[in-house]
Protein backbone atom coordinates (compact mmCIF):
# COMPACT_ATOMS: atom_id res chain seq x y z
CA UNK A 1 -22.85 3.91 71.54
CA UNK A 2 -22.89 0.73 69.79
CA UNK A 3 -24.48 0.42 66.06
CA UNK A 4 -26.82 -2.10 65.20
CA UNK A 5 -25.43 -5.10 63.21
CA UNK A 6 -26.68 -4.09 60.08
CA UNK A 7 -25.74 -0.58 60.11
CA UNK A 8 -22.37 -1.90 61.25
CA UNK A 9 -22.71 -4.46 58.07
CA UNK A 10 -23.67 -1.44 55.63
CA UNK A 11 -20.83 0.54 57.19
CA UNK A 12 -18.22 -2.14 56.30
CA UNK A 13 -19.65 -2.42 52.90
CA UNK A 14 -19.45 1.07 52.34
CA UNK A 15 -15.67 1.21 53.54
CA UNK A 16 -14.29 -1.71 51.11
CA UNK A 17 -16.38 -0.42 48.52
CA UNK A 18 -14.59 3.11 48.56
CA UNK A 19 -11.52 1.19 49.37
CA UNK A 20 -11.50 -0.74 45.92
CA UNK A 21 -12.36 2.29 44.14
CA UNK A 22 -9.30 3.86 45.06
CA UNK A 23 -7.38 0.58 44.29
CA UNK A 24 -9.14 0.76 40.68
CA UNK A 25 -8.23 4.58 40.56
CA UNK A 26 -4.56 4.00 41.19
CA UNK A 27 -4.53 1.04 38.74
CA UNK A 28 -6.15 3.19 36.35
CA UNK A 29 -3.80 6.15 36.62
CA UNK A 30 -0.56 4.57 36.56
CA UNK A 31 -0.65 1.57 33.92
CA UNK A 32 -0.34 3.45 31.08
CA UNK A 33 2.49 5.49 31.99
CA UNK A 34 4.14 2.27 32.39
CA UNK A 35 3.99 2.51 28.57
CA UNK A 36 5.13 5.58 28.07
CA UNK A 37 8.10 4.53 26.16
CA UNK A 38 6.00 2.50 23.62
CA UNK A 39 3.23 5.45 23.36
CA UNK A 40 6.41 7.76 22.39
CA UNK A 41 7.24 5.81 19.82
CA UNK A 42 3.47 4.83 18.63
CA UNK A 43 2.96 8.42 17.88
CA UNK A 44 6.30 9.43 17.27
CA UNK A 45 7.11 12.23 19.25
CA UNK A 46 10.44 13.50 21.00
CA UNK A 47 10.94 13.34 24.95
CA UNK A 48 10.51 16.95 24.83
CA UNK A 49 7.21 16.96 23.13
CA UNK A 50 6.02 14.02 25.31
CA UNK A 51 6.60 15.99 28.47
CA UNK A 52 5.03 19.17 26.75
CA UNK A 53 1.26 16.89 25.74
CA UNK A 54 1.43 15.32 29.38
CA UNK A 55 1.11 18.90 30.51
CA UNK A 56 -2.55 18.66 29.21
CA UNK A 57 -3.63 15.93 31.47
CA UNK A 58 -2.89 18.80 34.29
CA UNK A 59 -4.43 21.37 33.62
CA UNK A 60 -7.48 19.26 32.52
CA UNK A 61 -7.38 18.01 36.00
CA UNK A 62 -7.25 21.63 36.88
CA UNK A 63 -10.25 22.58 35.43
CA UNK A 64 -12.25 19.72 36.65
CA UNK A 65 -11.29 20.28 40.28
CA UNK A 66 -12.55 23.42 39.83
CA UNK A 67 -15.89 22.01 39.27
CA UNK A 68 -16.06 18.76 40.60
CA UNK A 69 -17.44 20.96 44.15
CA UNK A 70 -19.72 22.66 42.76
CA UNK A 71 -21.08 18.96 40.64
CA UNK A 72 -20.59 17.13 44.09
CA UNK A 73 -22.94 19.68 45.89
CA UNK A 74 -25.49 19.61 43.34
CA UNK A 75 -25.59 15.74 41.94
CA UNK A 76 -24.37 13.99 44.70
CA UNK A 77 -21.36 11.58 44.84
CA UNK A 78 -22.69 8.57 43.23
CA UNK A 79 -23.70 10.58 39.75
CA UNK A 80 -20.48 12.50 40.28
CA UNK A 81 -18.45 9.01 39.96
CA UNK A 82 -20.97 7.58 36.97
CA UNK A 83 -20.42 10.81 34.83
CA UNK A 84 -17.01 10.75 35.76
CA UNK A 85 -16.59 6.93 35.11
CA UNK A 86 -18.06 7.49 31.75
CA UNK A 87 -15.78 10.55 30.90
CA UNK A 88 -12.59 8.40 31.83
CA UNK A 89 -13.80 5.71 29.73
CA UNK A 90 -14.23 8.18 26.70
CA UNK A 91 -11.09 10.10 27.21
CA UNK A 92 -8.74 6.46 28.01
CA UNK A 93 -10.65 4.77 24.75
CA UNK A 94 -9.62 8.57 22.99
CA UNK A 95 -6.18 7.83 24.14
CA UNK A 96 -5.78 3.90 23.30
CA UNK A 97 -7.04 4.73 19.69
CA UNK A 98 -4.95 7.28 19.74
CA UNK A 99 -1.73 5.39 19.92
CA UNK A 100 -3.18 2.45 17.92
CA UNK A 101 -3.88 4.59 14.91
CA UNK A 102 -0.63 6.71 15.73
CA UNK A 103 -2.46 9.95 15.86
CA UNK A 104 -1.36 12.38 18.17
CA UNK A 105 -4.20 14.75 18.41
CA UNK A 106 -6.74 12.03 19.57
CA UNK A 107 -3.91 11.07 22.16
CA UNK A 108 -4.37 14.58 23.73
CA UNK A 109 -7.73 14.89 23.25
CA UNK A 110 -8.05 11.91 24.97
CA UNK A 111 -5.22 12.93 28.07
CA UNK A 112 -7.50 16.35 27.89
CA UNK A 113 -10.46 14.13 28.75
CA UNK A 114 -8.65 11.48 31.35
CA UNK A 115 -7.62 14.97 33.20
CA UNK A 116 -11.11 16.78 33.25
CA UNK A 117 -12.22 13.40 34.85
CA UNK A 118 -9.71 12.68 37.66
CA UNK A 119 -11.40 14.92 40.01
CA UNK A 120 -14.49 13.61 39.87
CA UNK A 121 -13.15 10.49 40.95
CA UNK A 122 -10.81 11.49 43.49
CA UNK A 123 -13.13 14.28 45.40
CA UNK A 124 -16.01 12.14 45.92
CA UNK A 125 -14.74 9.10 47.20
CA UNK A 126 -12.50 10.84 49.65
CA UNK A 127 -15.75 12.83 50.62
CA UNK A 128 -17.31 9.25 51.14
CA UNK A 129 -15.10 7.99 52.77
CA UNK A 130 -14.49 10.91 55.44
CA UNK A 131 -18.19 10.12 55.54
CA UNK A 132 -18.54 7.33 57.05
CA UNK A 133 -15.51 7.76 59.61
CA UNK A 134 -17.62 9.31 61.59
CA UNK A 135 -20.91 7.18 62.26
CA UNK A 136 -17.99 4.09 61.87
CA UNK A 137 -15.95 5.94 64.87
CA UNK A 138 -12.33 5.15 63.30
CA UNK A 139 -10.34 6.89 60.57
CA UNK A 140 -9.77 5.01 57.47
CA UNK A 141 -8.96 7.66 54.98
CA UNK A 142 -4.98 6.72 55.47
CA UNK A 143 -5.78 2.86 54.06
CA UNK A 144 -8.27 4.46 51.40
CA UNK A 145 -5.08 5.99 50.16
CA UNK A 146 -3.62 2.98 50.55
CA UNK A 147 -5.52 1.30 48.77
CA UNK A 148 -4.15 3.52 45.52
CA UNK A 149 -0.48 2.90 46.28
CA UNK A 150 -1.13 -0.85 45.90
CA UNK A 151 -3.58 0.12 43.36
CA UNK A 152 -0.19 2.19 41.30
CA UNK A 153 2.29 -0.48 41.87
CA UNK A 154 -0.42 -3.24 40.85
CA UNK A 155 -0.98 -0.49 37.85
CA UNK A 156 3.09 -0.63 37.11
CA UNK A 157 3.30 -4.31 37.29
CA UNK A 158 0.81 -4.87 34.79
CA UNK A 159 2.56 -2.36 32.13
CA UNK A 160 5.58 -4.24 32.88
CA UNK A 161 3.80 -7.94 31.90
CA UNK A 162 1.99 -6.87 29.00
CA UNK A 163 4.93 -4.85 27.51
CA UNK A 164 6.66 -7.73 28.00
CA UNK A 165 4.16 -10.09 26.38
CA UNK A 166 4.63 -7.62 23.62
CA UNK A 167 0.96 -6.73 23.72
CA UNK A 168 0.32 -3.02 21.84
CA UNK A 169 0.26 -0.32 24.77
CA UNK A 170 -2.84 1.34 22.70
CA UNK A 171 -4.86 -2.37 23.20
CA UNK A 172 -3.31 -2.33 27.20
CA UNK A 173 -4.75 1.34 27.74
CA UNK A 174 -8.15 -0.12 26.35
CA UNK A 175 -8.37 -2.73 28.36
CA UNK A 176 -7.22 -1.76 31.58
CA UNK A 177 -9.99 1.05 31.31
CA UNK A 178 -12.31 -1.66 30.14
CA UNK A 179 -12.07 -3.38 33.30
CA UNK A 180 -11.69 -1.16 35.08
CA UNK A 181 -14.90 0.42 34.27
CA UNK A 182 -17.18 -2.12 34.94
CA UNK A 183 -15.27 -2.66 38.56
CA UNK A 184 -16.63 1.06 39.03
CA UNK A 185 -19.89 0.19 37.90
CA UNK A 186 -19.92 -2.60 40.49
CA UNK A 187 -18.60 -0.41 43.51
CA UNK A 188 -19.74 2.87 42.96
CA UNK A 189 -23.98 1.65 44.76
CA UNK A 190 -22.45 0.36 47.75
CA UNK A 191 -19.71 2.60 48.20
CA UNK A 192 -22.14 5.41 48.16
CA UNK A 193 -25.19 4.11 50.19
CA UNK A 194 -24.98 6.50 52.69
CA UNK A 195 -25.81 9.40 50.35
CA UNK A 196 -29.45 10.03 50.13
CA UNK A 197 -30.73 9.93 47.13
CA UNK A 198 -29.78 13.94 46.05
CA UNK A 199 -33.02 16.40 45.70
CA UNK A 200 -33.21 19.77 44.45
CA UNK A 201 -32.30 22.53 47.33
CA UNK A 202 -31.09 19.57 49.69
CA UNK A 203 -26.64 19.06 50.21
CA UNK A 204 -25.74 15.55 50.77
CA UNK A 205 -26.88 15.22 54.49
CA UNK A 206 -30.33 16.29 53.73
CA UNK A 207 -29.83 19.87 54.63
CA UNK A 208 -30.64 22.91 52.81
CA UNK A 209 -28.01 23.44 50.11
CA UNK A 210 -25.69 26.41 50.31
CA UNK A 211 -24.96 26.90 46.60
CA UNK A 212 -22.45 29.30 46.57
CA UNK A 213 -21.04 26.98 49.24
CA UNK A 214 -18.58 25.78 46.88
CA UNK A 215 -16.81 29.12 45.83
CA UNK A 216 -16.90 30.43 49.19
CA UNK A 217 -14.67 27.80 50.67
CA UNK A 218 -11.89 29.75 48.53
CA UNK A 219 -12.41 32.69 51.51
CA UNK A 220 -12.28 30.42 54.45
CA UNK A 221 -8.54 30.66 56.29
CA UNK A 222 -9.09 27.26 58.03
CA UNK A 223 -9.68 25.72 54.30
CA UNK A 224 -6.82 27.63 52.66
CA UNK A 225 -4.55 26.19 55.66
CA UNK A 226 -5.77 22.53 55.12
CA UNK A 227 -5.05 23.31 51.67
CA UNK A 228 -1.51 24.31 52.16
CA UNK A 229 -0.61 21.35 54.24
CA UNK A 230 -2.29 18.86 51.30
CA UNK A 231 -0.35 21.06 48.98
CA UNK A 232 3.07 20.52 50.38
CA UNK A 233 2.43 17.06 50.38
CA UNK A 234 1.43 16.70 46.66
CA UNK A 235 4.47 18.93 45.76
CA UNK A 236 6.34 16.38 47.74
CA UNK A 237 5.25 12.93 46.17
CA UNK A 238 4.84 14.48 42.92
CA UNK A 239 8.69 15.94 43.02
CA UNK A 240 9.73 12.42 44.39
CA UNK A 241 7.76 10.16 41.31
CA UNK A 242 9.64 12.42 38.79
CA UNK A 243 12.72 13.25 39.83
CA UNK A 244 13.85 10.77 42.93
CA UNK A 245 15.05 8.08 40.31
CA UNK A 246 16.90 10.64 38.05
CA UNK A 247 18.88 12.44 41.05
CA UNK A 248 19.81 9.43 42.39
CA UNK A 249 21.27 8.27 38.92
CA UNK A 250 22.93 11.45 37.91
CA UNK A 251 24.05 12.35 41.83
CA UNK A 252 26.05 9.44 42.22
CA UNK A 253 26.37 7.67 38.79
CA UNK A 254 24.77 4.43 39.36
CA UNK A 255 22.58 1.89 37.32
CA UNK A 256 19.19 2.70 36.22
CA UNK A 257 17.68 -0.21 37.99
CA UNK A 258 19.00 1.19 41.69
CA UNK A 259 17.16 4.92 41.11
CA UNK A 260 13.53 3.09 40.11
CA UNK A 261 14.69 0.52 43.64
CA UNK A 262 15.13 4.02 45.13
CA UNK A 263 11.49 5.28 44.41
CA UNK A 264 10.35 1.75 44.66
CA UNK A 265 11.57 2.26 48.32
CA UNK A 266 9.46 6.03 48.61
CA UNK A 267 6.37 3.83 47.74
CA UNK A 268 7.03 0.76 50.48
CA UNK A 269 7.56 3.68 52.99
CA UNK A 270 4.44 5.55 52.05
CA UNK A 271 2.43 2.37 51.77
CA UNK A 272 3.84 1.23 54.97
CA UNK A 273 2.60 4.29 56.87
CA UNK A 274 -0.88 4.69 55.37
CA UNK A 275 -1.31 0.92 56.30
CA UNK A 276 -0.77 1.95 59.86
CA UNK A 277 -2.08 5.33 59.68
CA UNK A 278 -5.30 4.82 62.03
CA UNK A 279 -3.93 3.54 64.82
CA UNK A 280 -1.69 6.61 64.66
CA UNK A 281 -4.29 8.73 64.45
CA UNK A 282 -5.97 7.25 67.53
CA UNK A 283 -3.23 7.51 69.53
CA UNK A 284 -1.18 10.85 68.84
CA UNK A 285 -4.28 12.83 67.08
CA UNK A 286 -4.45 14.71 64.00
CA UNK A 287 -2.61 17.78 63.97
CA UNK A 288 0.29 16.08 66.26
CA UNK A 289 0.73 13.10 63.52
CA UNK A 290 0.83 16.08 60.87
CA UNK A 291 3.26 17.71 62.64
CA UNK A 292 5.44 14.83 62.83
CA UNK A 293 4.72 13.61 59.44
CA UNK A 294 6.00 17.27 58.36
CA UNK A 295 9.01 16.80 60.53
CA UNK A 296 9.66 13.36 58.84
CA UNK A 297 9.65 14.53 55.54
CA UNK A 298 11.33 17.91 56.05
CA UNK A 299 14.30 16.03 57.57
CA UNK A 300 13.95 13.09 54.84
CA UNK A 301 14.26 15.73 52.34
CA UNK A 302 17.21 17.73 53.95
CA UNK A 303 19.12 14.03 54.28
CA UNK A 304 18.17 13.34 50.28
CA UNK A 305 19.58 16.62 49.21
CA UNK A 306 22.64 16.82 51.14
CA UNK A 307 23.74 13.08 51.78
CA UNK A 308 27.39 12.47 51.16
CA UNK A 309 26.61 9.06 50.57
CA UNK A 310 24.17 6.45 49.32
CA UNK A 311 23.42 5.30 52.73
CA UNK A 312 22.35 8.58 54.39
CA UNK A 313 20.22 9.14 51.18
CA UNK A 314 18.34 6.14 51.49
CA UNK A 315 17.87 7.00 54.93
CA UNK A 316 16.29 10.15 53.44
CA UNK A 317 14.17 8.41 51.05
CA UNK A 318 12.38 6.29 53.85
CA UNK A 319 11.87 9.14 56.24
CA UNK A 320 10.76 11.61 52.66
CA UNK A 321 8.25 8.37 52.03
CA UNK A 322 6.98 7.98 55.53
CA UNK A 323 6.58 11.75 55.84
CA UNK A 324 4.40 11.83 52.88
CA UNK A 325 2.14 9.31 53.55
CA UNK A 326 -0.45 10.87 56.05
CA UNK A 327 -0.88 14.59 55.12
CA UNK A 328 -3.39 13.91 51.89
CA UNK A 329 -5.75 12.04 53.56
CA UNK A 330 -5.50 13.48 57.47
CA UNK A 331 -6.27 16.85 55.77
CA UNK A 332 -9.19 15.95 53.38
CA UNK A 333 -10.24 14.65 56.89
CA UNK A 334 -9.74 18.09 58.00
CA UNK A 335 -11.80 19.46 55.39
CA UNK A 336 -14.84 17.13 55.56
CA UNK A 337 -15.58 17.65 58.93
CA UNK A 338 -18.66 19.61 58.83
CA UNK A 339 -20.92 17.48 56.27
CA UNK A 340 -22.50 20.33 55.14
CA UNK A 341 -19.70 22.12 53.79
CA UNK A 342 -17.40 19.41 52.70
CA UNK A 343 -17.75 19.02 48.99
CA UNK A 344 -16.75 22.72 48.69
CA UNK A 345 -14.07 22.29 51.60
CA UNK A 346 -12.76 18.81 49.74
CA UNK A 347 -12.95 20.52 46.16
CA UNK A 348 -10.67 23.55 47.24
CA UNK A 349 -8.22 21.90 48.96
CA UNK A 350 -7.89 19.22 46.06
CA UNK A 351 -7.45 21.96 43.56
CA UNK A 352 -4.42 23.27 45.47
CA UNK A 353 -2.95 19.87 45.19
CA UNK A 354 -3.39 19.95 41.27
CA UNK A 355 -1.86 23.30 41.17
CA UNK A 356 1.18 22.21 42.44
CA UNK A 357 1.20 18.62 40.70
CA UNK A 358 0.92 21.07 37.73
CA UNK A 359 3.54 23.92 37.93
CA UNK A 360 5.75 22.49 40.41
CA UNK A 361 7.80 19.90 38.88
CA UNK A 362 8.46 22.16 35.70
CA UNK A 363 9.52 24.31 37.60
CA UNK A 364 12.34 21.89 39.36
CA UNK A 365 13.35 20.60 35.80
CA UNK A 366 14.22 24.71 35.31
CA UNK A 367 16.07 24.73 38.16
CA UNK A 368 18.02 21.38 37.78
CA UNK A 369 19.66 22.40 34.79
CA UNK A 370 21.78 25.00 37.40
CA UNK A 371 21.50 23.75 40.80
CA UNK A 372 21.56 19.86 40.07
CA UNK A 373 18.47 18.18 40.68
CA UNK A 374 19.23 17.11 44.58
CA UNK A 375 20.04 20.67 45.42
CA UNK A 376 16.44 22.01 43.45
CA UNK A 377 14.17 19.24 45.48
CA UNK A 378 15.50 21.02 48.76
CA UNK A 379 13.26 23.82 47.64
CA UNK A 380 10.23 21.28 48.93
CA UNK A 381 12.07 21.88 52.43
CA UNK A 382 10.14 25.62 52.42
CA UNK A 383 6.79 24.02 51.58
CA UNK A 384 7.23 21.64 54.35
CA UNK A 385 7.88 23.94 57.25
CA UNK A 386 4.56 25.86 56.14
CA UNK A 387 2.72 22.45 56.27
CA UNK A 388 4.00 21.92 59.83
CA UNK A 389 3.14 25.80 60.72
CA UNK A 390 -0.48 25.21 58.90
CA UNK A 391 -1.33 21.92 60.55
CA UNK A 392 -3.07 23.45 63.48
CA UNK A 393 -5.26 24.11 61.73
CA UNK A 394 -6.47 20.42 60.65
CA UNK A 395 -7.76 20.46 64.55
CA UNK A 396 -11.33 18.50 64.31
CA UNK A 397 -13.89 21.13 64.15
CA UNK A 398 -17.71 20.39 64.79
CA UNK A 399 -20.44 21.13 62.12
CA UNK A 400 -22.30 24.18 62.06
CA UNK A 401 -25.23 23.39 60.95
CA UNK A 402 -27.05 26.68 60.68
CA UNK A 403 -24.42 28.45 59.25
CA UNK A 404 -24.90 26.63 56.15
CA UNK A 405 -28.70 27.48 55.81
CA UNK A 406 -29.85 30.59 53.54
CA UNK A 407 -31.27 33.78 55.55
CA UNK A 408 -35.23 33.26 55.16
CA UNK A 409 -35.03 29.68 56.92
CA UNK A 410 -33.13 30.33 59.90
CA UNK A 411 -34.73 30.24 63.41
């Protein structure tokens, strides 16, 4: 059935909106680490500590995914992104100061803040933006994801100009959240307009709220499946943006500049993929283009690890890339289908992702020091056979209404 032009106009305004918030999200999350090396010095700290306070930004991020459901359910999206706007204004001003004033407390107070914040950006406008697939009748979660890998490298390139403009990282990290913020402030109406405004016992689709909806996606198999699937592909990206540029450095002692062109490469291929991502999805389906995406990475991985030379390994880096492109936002797909459960559903399957952005690449730079850091990434290789075993259960599922309404008002 067609949609009349101006739902089709609202529809498209929604999408770009949601769209550039991601962008703004990626830039906002990835410029200042292009610092790093200036922040180390600003507050004087060792590698070794620096790697210990960015630990706090985790589990931050960890605590707010935790919450950021039950918040969603209750406030809505749109006053889920305004308080969480606010809070990553606060905690990136914390952290500018912070290195301007060379005090290392306010820098993790402010990391502490940035982290309990993330989620509430993250969750709601993938929830949006599952949200208006449907009436819209395509999939654009894969360019909404998109949108924050041009959004990173945009993030990168800027670090890169103003360090070399000599301009203070604390005075970047202020303004990049500066502007930032008031592109949020801009975006965050239209890109929510198809929330109702939120009322007391009512979800976001103007049914009945299930408040302990939230907590008891934790018990739902289908959920915890999704979840394993987004979680493979977190541990995946995450283990390629830390280590990728080191392994290929130590593994085959080459120039710095070639490992950052070898991640560089990760991103294209990632990019690349999410940029085509819908047509994919139209044509092979969900849980197929999982499956394959699982298969691309697994064997992407397997050729990284054990490549005798530079070319097979950047054969592995492009299939690793392009196999971790689609599984994030195909599966928070997965998890939004029923709109009356999908703030919970979103929530749970996010916080498995910050799990293992938060224990698993400690746990590689353990294992490096023995095994050599090619040999520890094949450990990923596990995670992605589960995702392919687990994507099954991505298969569209209808919404059940009822199920979500409290005893006394069934009929």
């Amino acid at each position: 059935m067609s949609l009349p032009p101006a739902t089709l106009g609202q529809l498209s305004r929604v999408r770009w909106s949601l769209t550039a918030l991601f962008g703004l999200f990626g830039v906002a999350q990835t410029s200042w680490m292009g610092r790093l090396p200036s922040i180390r010095e600003a507050i004087d700290i060792s590698d070794g500590q620096l790697g210990t306070i960015l630990v706090v930004a985790a589990i931050g991020s960890l605590i707010g995914v935790t919450l950021v459901g039950h918040v969603t359910v209750r406030l809505g999206s749109a006053m889920t992104l305004v308080i969480s706007s606010a809070a990553s204004l606060v905690g990136f001003g914390l952290l500018g100061v912070g290195v301007l004033l060379g005090s290392t407390p306010l820098f993790i107070i402010g990391l502490l803040g940035n982290g309990l914040a993330n989620p509430g950006q993250n969750v709601p406008i993938n929830l949006e933006s599952a949200r208006v697939e449907k009436p819209l009748g395509k999939t654009i979660l894969p360019h909404v994801h998109a949108a924050f890998s041009v959004g990173a490298l945009a993030g990168a390139g800027l670090a890169a100009l103003t360090a070399a403009a000599n301009i203070h990282a604390g005075w970047h990290v202020i303004g990049v959240i500066a502007v930032v913020t008031v592109g949020r402030a801009v975006l965050i109406r239209p890109g929510t307009e198809l929330q109702a405004p939120p009322h007391r016992g009512q979800n976001l689709s103007g049914q009945t709220r299930d408040k302990s909806g939230s907590l008891r996606a934790w018990t739902e198999p289908r959920t915890l499946m999704i979840g394993v699937v987004i979680l493979a592909a977190t541990m995946s990206e995450g283990a390629a943006a830390n280590w990728m540029s080191l392994a290929v450095v130590d593994s085959f002692q080459t120039r710095e500049a070639l490992g950052a062109l070898a991640y560089g490469t990760f991103v294209v291929a990632m990019l690349g993929v999410r940029l085509v991502g819908p047509g994919l999805v139209e044509r092979l389906g969900r849980v197929a283009l999982l499956r394959a995406s699982g298969a691309a990475a697994l064997a992407g991985l397997l050729a990284f690890g054990l490549g005798p030379n530079l070319a097979v390994v950047w054969v592995g880096i492009i299939l690793w890339g392009a196999g971790a492109a689609l599984a994030w936002p195909l599966g928070t797909a997965a998890a939004a289908d029923d709109p009356s459960r999908a703030a919970g559903r979103v929530a749970v399957t996010n916080s498995m992702a910050s799990i293992a952005s938060l224990s698993f690449p400690p746990v590689l730079g353990l294992l490096s020091d023995s095994w050599g850091i090619r040999n520890a990434l094949l450990l990923i290789t596990a995670a992605m056979v589960l995702s392919i075993l687990a994507a099954g259960h991505a298969r569209p599922q209808p919404p059940t209404v009822t199920a979500t309404l409290p005893p006394a008002r069934r009929k």
